[in-house]
C-alpha atoms as a PDB file:
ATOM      1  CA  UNK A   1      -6.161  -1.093 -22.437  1.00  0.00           C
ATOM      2  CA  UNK A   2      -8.581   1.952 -22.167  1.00  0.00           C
ATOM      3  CA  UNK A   3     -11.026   0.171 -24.409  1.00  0.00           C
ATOM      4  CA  UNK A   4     -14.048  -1.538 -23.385  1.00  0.00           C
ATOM      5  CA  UNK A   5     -12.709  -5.138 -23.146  1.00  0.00           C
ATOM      6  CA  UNK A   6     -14.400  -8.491 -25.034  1.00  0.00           C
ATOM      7  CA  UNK A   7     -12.930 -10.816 -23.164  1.00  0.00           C
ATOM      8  CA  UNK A   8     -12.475 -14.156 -24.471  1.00  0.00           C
ATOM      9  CA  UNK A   9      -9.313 -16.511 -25.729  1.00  0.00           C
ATOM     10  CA  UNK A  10      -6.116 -16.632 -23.340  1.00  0.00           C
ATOM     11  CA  UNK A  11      -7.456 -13.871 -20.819  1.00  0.00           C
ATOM     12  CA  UNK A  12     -11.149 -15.963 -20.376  1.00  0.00           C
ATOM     13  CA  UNK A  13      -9.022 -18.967 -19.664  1.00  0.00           C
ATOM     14  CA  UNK A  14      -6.983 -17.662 -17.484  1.00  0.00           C
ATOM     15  CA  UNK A  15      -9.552 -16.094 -15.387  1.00  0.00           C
ATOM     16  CA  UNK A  16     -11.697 -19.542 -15.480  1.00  0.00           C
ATOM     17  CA  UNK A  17      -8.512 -21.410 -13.777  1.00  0.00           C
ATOM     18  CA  UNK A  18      -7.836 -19.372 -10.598  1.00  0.00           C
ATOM     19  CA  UNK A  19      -8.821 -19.848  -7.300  1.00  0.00           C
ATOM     20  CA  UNK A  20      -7.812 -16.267  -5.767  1.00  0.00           C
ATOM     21  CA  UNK A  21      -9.058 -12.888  -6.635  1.00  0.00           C
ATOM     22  CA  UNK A  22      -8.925  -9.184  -4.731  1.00  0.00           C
ATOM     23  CA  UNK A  23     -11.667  -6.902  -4.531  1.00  0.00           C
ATOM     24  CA  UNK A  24     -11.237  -3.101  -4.554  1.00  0.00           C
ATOM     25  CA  UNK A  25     -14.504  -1.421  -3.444  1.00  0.00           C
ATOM     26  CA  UNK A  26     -16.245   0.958  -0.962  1.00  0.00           C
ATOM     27  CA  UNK A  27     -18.975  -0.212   1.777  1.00  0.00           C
ATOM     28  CA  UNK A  28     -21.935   1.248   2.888  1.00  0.00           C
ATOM     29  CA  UNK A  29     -20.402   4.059   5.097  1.00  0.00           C
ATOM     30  CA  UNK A  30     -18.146   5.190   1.623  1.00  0.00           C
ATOM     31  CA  UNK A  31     -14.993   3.756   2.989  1.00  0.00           C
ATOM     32  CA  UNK A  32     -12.774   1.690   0.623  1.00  0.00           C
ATOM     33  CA  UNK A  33     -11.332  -1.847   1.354  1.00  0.00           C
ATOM     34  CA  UNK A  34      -9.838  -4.775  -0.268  1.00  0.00           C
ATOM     35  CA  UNK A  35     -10.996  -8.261   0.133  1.00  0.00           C
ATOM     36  CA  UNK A  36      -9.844 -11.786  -0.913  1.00  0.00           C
ATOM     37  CA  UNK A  37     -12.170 -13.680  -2.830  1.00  0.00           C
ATOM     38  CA  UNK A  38     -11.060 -17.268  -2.327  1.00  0.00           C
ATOM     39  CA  UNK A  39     -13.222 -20.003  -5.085  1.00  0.00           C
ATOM     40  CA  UNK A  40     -12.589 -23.403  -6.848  1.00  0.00           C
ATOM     41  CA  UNK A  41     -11.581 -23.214 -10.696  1.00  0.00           C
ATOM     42  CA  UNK A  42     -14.418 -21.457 -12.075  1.00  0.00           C
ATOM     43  CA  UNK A  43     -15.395 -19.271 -10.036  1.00  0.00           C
ATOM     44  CA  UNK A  44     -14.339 -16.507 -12.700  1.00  0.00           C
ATOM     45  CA  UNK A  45     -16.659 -16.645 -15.059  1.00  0.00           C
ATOM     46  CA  UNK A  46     -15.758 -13.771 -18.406  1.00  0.00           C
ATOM     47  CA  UNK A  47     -17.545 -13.660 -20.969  1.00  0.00           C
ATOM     48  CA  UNK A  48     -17.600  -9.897 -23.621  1.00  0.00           C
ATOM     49  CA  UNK A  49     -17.210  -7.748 -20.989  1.00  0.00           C
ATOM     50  CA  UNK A  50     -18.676  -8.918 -18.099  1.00  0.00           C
ATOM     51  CA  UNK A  51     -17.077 -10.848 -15.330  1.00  0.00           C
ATOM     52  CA  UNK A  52     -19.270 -13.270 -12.786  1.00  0.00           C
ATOM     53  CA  UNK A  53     -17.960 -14.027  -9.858  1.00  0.00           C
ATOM     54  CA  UNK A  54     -19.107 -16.464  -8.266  1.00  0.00           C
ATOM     55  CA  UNK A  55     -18.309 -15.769  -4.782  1.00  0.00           C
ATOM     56  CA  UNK A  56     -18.680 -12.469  -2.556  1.00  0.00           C
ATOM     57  CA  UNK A  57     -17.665 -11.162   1.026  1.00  0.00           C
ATOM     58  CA  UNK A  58     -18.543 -13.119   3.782  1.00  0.00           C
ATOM     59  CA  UNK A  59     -20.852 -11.810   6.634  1.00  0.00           C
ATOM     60  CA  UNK A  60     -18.629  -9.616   8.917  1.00  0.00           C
ATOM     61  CA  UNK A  61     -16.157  -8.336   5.992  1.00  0.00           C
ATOM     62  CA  UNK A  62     -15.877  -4.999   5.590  1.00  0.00           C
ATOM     63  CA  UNK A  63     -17.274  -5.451   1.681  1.00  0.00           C
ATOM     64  CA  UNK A  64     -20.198  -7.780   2.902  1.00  0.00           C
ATOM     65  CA  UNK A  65     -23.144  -6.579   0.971  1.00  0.00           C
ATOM     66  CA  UNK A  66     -21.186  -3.677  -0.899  1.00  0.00           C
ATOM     67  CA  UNK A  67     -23.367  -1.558  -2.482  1.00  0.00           C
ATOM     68  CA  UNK A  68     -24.384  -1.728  -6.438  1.00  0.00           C
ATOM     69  CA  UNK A  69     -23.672   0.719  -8.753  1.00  0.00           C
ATOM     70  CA  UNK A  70     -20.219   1.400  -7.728  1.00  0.00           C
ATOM     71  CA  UNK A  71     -17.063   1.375  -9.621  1.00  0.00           C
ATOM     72  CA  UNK A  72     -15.422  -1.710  -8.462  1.00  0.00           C
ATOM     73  CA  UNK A  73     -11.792  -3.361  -9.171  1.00  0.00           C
ATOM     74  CA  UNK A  74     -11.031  -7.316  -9.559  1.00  0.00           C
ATOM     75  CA  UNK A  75      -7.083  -8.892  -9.373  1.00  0.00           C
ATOM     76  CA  UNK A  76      -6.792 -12.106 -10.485  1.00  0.00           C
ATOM     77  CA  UNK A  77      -3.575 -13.624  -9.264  1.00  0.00           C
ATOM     78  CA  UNK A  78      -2.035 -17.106  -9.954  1.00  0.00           C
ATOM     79  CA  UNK A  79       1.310 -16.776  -7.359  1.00  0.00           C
ATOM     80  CA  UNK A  80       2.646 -20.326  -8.692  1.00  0.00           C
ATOM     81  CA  UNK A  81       3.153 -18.745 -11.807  1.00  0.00           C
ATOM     82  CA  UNK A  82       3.618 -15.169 -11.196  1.00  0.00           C
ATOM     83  CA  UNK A  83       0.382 -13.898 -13.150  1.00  0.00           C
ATOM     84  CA  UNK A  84      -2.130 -11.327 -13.044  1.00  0.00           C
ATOM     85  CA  UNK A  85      -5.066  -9.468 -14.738  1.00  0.00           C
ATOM     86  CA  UNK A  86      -6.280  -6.375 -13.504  1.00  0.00           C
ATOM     87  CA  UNK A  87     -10.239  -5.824 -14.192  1.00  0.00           C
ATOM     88  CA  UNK A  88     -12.100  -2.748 -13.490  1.00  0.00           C
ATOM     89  CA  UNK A  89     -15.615  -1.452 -13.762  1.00  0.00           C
ATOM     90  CA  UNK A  90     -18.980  -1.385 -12.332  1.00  0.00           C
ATOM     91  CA  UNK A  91     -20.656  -3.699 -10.173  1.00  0.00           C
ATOM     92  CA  UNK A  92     -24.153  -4.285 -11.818  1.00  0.00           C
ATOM     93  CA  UNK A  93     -25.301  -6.796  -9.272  1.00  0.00           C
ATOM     94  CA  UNK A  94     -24.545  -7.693  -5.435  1.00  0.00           C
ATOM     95  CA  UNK A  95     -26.115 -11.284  -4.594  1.00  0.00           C
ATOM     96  CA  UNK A  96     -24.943 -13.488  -0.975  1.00  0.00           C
ATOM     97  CA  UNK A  97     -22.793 -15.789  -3.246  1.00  0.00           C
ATOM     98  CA  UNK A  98     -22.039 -13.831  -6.600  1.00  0.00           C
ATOM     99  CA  UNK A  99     -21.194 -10.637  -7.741  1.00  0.00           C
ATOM    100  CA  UNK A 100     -21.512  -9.254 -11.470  1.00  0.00           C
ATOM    101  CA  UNK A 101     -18.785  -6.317 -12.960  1.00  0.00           C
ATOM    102  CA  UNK A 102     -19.345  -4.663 -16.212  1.00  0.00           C
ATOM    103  CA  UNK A 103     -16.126  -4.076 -16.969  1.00  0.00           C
ATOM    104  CA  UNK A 104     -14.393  -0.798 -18.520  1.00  0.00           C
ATOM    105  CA  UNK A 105     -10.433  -2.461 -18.236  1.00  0.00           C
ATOM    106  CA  UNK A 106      -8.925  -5.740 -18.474  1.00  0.00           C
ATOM    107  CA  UNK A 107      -5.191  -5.958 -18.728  1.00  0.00           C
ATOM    108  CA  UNK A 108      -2.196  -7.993 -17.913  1.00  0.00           C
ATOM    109  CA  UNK A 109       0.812  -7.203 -15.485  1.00  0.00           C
ATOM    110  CA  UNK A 110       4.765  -8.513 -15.683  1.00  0.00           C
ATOM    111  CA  UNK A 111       5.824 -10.776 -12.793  1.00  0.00           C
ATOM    112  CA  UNK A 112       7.515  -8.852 -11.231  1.00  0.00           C
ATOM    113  CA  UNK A 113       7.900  -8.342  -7.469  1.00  0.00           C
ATOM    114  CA  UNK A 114       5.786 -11.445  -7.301  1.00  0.00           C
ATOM    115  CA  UNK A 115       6.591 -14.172  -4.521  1.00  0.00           C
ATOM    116  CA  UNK A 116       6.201 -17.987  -5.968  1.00  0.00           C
ATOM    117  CA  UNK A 117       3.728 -19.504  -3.760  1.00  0.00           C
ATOM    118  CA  UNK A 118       1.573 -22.521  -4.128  1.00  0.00           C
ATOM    119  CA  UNK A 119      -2.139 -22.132  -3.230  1.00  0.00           C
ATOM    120  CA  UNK A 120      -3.226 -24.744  -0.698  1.00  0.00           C
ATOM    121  CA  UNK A 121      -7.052 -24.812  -0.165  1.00  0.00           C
ATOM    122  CA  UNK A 122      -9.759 -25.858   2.471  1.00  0.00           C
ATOM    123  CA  UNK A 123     -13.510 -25.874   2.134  1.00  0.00           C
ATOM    124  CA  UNK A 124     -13.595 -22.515   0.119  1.00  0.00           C
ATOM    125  CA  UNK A 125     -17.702 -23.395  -0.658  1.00  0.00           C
ATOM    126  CA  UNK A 126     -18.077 -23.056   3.470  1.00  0.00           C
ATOM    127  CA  UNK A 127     -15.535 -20.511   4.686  1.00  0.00           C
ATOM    128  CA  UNK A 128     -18.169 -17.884   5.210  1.00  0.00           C
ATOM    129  CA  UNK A 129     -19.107 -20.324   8.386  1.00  0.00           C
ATOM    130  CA  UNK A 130     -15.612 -20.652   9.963  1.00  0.00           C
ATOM    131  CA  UNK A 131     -14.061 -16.915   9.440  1.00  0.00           C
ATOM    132  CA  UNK A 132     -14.354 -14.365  11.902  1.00  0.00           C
ATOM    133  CA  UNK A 133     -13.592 -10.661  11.675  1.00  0.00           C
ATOM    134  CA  UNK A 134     -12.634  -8.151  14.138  1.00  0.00           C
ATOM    135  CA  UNK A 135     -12.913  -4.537  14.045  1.00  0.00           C
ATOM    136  CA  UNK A 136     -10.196  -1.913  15.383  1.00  0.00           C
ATOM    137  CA  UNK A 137      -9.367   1.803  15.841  1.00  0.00           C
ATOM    138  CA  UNK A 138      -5.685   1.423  15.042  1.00  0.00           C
ATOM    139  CA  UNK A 139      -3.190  -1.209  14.390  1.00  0.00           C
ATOM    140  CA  UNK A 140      -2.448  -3.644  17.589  1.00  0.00           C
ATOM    141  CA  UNK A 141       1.562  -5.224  17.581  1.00  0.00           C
ATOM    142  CA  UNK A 142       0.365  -8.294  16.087  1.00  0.00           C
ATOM    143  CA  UNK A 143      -1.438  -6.752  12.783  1.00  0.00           C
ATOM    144  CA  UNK A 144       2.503  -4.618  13.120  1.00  0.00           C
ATOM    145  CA  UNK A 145       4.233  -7.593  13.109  1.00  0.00           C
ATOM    146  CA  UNK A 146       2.507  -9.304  10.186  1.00  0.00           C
ATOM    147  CA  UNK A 147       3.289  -6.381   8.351  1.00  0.00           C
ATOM    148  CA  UNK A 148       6.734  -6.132   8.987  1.00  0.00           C
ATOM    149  CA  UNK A 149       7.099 -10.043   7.945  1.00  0.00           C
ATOM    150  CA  UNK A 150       5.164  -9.232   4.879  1.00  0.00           C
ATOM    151  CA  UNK A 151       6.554  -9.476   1.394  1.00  0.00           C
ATOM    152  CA  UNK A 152       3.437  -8.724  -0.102  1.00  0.00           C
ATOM    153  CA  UNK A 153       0.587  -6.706   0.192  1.00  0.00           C
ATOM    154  CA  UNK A 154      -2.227  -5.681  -2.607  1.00  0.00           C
ATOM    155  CA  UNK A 155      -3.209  -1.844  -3.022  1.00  0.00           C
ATOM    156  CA  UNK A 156      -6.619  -0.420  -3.613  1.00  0.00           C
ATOM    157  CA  UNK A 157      -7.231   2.884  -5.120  1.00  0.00           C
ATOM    158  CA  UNK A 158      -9.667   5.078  -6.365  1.00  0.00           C
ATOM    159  CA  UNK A 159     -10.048   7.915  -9.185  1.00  0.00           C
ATOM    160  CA  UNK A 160     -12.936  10.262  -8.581  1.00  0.00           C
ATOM    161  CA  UNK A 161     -14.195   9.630 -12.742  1.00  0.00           C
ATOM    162  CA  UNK A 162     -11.945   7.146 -13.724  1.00  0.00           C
ATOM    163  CA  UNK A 163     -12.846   3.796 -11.579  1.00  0.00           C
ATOM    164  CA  UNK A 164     -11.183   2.024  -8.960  1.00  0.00           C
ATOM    165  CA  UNK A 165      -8.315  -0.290  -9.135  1.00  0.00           C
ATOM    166  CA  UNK A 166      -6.564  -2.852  -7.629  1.00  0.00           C
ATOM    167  CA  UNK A 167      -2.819  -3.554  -7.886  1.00  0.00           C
ATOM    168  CA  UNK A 168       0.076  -5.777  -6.243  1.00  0.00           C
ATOM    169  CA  UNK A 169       3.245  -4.720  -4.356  1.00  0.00           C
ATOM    170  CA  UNK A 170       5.786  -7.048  -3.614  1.00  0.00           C
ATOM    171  CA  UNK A 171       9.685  -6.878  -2.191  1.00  0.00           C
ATOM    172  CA  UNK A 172      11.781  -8.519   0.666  1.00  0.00           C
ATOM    173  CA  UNK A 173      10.282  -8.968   4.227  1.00  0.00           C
ATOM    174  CA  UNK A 174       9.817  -5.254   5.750  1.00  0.00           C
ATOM    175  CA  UNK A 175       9.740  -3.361   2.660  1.00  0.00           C
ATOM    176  CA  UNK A 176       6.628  -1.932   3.982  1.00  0.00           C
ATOM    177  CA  UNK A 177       8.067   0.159   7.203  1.00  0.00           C
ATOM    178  CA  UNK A 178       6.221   0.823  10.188  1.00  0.00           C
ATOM    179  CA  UNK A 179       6.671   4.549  12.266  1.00  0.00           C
ATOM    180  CA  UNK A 180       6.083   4.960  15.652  1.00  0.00           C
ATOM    181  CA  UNK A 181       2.895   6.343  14.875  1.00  0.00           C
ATOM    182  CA  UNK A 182       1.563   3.684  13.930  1.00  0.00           C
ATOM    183  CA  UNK A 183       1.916   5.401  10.049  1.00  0.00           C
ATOM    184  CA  UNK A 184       3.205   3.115   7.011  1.00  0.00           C
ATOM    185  CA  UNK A 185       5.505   3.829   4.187  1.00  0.00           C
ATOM    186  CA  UNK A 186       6.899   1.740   1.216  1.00  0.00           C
ATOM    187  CA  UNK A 187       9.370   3.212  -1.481  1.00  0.00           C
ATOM    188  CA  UNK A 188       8.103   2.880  -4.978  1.00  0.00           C
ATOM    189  CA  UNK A 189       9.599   0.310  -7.047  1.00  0.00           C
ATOM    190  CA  UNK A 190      10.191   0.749 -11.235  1.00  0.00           C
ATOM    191  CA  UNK A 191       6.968  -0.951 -12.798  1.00  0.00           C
ATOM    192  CA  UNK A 192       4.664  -0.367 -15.953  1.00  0.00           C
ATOM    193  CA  UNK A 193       5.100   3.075 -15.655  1.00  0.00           C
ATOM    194  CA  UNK A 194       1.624   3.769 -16.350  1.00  0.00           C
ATOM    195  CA  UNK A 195       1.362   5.058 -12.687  1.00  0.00           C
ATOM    196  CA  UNK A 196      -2.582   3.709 -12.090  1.00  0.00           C
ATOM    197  CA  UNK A 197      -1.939   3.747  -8.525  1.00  0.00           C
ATOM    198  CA  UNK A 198      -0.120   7.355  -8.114  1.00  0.00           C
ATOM    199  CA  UNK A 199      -2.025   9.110 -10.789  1.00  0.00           C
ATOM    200  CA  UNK A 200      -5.070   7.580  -8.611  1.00  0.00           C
ATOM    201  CA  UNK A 201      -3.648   8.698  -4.635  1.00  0.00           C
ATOM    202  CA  UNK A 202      -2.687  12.097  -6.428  1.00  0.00           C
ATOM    203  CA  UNK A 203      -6.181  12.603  -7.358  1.00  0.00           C
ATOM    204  CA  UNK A 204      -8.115  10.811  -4.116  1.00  0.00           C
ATOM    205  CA  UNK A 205      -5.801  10.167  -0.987  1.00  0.00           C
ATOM    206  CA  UNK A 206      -8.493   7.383  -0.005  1.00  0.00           C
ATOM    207  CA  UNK A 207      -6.952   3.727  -0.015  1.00  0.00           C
ATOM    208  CA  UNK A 208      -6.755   0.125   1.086  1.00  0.00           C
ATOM    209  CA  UNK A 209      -4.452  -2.541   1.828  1.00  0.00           C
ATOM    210  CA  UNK A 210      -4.608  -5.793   2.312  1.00  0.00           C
ATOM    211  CA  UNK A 211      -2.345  -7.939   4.033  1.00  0.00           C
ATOM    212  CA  UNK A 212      -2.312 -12.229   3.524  1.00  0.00           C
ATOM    213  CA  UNK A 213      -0.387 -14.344   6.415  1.00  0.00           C
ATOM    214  CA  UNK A 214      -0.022 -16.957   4.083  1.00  0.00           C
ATOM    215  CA  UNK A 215       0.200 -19.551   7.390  1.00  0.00           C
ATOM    216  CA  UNK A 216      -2.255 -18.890   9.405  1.00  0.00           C
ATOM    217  CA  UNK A 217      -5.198 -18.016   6.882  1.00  0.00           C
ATOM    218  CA  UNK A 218      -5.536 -14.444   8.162  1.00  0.00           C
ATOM    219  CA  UNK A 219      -6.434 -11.223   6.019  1.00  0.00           C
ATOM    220  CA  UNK A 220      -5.369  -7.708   7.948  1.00  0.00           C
ATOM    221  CA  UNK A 221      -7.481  -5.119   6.052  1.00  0.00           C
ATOM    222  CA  UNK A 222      -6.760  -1.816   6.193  1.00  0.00           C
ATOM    223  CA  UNK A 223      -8.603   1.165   5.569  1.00  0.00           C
ATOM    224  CA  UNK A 224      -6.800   5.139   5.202  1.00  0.00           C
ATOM    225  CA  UNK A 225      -5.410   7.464   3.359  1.00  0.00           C
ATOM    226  CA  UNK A 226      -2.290   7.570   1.443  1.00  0.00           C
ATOM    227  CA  UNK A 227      -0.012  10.513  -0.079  1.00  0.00           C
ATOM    228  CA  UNK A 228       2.923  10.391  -2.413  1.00  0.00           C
ATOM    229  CA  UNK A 229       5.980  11.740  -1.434  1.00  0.00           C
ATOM    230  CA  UNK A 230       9.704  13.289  -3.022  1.00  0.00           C
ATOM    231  CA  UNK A 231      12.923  11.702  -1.319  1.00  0.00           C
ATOM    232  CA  UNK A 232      16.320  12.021  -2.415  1.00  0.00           C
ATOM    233  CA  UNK A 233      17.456   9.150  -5.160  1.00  0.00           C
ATOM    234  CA  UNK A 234      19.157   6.592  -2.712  1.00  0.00           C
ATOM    235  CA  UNK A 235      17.981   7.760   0.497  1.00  0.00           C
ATOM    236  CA  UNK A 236      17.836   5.340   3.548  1.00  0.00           C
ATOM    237  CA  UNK A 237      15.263   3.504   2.368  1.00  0.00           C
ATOM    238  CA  UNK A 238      14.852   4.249  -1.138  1.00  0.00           C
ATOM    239  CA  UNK A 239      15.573   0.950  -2.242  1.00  0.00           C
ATOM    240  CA  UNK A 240      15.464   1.016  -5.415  1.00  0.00           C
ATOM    241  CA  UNK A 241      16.276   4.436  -5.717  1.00  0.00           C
ATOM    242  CA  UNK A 242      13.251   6.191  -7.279  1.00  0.00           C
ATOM    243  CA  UNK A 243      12.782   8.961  -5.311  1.00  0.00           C
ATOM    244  CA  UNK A 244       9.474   8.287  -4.217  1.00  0.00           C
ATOM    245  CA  UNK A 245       7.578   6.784  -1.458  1.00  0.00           C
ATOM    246  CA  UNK A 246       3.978   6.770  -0.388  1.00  0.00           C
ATOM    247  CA  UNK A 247       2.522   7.814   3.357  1.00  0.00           C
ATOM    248  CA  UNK A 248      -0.089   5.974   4.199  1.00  0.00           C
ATOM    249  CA  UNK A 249      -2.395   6.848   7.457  1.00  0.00           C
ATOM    250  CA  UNK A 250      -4.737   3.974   8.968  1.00  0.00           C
ATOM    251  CA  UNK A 251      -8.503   5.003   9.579  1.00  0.00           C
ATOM    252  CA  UNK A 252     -10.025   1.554   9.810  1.00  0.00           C
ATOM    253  CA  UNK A 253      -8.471  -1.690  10.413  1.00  0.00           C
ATOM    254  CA  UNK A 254     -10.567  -5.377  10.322  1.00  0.00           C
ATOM    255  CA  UNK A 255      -8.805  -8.846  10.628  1.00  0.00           C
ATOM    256  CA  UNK A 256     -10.786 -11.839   9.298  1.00  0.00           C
ATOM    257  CA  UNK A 257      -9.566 -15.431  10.326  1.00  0.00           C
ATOM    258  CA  UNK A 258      -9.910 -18.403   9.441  1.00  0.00           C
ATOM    259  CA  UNK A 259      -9.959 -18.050   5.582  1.00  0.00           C
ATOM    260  CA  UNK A 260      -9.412 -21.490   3.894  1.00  0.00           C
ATOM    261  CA  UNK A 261      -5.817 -21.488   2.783  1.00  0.00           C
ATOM    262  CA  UNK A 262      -2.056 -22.215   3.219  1.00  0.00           C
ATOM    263  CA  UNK A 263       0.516 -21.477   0.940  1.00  0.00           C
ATOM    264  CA  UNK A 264       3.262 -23.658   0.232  1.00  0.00           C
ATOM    265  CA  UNK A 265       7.037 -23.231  -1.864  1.00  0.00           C
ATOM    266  CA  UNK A 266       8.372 -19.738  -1.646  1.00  0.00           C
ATOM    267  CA  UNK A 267      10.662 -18.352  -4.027  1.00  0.00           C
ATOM    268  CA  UNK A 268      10.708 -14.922  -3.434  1.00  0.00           C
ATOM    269  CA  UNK A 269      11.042 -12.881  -7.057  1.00  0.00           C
ATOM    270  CA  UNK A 270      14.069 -12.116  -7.911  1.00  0.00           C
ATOM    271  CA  UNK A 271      13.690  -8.752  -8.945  1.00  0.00           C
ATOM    272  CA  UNK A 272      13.166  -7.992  -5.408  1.00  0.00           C
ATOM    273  CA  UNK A 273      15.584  -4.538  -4.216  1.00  0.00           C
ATOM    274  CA  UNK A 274      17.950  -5.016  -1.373  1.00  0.00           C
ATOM    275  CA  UNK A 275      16.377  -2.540   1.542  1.00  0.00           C
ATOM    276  CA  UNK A 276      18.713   0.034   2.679  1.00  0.00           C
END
């Protein structure tokens, strides 16, 4: 895993047959986001250890025209089989419809936490032209409520040495809690243990979620900080009784609509905890 990856075989197939990715990186003012990248089969293009992608953030997105040079994170996600490859590394090149990563990490995940959904697509070549995104100081009741339907969201962190990364979280509808504040939390579920995502908020609070209402083609970005925190095993809301949860404060927050997809067939994952 921490070697430089040659990617090629199963993984380069893989990647060549998806039609969603998620982009971990920072935009001109420094702050980090996380962005679908929506494409036909092929749009992932690996070969030794560089990744093409053959799409980038439309006009308006927070990551439109992010800068080169950065360390960058790539997700690729197939939700009708519960897959995913986490690639990280350094964006090399920035173009209107590509974007090139030398990459540092490629490795896969387990299915679990993963929601079975089946991809429905519209004109992916033309969404730039039909999306719009809106800016906002804090989170409105509708970006609440699409959180507290949620039963996924995708987590972007950063390591001030060590790269950025990009990682899934998945449970049952409202495993992500909202305070009055306007402040999230979400308990920590059991997964690689390898910790990439603490190891990374322990080090740099910065973060960035992303939100998919897998109806109505929106994309609730947002933009904060996050800390890890100690409950007691089995605490209200401790579902599956770690002991941990992580804070997270909102600094930016951007909706984009209109994004060409519908999802279709849920079976939520069955490793999902109860909430309490």
């Amino acid at each position: 895993m921490l070697a430089t990856p040659h990617l090629g075989g199963a993984m380069s197939r893989f990647l060549a047959d998806r039609d969603l990715a998620i982009l971990t990186g920072r935009d001109d003012a420094g702050e980090l986001w996380t962005s679908p990248l929506l494409g036909w089969p092929g749009f992932l293009v690996a070969h030794d250890s560089t990744l093409t992608v053959r799409t980038a953030p439309s006009a308006g997105e927070p990551l439109y025209r992010l800068p080169e040079g950065q360390p960058v994170a790539v997700m690729a996600l197939d939700l009708a089989i519960r897959r995913r490859i986490r690639l990280n590394g350094t964006l090399t090149r920035e173009g209107e419809h590509e974007l090139e990563i030398s990459l540092h990490q490629a490795y896969g995940n387990c299915p679990r936490y993963i929601q079975q959904r089946h991809l429905r697509h519209g004109d992916v070549e033309d969404a730039g032209g039909h999306t719009v995104t809106h800016r906002y100081g804090n989170l409105r009741p509708e970006h609440i409520a699409l959180i507290g339907r949620a039963d996924t969201f995708i987590l972007g962190t950063t390591h001030p040495t060590h790269g950025t990364d990009t990682s899934h979280r998945g449970g049952s509808p409202g495993f992500v809690r909202v305070e009055e504040s306007g402040e999230l939390w979400w308990p920590d579920y059991p997964g690689n243990n390898l910790f990439n995502s603490l190891g990374n908020i322990i080090t740099d609070p910065t973060t960035a979620l992303l939100f998919l209402d897998f109806t109505t083609g929106t994309a609730l970005q947002i933009s904060g900080r996050s800390a890890l925190e100690w409950v007691r095993p089995g605490a209200a809301g401790d579902d599956a009784e770690t002991g941990r949860r992580v804070h997270f404060t909102p600094v930016h927050v951007a909706v984009t609509s209109g994004l060409p997809f519908t999802a279709l067939d849920l079976a939520s994952s069955r490793d999902n905890p109860t909430l309490t």
